[in-house]
C-alpha atoms as a PDB file:
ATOM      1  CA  UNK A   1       0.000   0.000   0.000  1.00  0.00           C
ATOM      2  CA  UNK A   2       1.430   3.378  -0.792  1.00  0.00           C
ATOM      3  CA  UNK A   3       2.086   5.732   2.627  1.00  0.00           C
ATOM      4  CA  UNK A   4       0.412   8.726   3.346  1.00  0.00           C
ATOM      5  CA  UNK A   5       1.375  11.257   5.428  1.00  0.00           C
ATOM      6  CA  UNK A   6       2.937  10.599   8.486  1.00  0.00           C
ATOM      7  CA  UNK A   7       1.372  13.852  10.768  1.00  0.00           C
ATOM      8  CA  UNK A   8       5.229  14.889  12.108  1.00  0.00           C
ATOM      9  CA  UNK A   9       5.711  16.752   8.931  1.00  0.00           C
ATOM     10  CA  UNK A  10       3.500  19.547   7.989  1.00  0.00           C
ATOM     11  CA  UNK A  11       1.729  19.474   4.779  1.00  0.00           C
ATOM     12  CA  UNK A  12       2.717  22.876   2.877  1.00  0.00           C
ATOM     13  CA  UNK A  13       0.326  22.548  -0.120  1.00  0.00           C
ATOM     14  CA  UNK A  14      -2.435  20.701  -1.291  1.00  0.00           C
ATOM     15  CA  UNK A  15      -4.711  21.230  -4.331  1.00  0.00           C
ATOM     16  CA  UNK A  16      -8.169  19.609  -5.841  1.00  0.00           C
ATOM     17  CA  UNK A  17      -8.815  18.440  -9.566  1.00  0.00           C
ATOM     18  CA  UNK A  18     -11.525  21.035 -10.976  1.00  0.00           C
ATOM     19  CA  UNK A  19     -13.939  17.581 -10.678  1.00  0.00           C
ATOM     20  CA  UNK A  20     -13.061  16.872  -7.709  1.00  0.00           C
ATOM     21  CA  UNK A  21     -11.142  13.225  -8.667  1.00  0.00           C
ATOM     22  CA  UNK A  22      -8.201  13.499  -7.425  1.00  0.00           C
ATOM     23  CA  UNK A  23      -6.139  15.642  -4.491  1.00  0.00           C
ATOM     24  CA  UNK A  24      -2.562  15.861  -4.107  1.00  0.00           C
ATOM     25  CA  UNK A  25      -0.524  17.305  -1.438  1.00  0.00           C
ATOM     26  CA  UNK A  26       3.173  18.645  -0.659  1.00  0.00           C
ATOM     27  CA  UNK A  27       4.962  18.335   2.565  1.00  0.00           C
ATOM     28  CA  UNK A  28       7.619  20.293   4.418  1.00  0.00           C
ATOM     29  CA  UNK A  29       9.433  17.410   3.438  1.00  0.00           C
ATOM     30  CA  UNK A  30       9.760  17.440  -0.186  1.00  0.00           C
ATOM     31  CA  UNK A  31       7.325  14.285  -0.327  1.00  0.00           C
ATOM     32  CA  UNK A  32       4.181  14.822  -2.453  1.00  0.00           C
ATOM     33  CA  UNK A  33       1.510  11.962  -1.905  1.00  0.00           C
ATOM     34  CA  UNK A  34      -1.769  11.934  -4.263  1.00  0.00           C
ATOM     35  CA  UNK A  35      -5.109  10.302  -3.568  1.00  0.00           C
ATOM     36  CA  UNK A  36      -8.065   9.486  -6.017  1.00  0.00           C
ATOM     37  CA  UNK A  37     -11.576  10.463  -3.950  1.00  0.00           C
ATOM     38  CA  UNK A  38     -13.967   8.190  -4.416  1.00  0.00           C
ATOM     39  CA  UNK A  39     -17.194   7.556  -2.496  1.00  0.00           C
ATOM     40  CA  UNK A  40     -16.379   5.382   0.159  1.00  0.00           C
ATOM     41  CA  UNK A  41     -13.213   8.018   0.762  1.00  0.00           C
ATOM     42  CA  UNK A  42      -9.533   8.228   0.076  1.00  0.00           C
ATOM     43  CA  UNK A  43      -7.996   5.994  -1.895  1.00  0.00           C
ATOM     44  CA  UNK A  44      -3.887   6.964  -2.209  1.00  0.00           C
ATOM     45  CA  UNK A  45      -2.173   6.537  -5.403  1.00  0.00           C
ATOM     46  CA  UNK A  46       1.416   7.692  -5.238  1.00  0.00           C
ATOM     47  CA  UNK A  47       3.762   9.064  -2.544  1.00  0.00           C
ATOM     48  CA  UNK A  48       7.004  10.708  -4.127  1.00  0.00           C
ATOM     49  CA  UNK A  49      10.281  12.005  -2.909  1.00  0.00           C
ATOM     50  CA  UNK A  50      10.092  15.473  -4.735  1.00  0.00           C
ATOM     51  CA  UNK A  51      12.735  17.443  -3.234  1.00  0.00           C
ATOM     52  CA  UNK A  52      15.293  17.315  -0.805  1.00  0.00           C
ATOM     53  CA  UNK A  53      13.891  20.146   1.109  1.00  0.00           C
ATOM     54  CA  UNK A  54      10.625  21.517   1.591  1.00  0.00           C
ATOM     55  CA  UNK A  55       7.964  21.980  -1.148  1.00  0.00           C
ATOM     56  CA  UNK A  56       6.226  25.820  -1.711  1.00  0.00           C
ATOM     57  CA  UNK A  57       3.241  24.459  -3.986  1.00  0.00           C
ATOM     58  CA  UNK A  58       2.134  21.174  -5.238  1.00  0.00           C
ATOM     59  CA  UNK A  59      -0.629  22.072  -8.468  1.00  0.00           C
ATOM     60  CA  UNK A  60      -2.658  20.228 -11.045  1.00  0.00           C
ATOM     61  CA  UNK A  61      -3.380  20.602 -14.249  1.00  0.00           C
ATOM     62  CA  UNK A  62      -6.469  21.798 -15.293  1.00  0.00           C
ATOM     63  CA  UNK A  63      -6.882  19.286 -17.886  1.00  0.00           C
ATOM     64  CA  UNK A  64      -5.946  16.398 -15.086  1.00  0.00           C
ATOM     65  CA  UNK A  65      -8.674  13.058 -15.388  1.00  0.00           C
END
């Protein structure tokens, strides 16, 4: 199962798909996770070491499906 965040790290960013499908996030980390909402909740897709330090924004495209 992919991680999600571990709550010691603040998150720093976080944006939602225009439709509302998926959310991603940034920590202070460099880690950016992403989750696909569904009904019954979260489901996480990918967790990625981004940066060695911490991340300012984490964005989607508009076009993103």
């Amino acid at each position: 199962m992919h991680q999600v965040p571990d709550g010691k790290n603040p998150v720093r960013s976080l944006s939602i798909a225009s439709d509302a499908s998926i959310v991603v996030a940034a920590n202070n980390r460099g880690t950016f996770f992403s989750w696909k909402l569904e009904k019954k909740g979260f489901e996480p897709l990918q967790k990625v070491d981004a940066h060695n330090g911490f991340c300012l924004k984490s964005l989607l495209s508009p076009d993103v499906r």
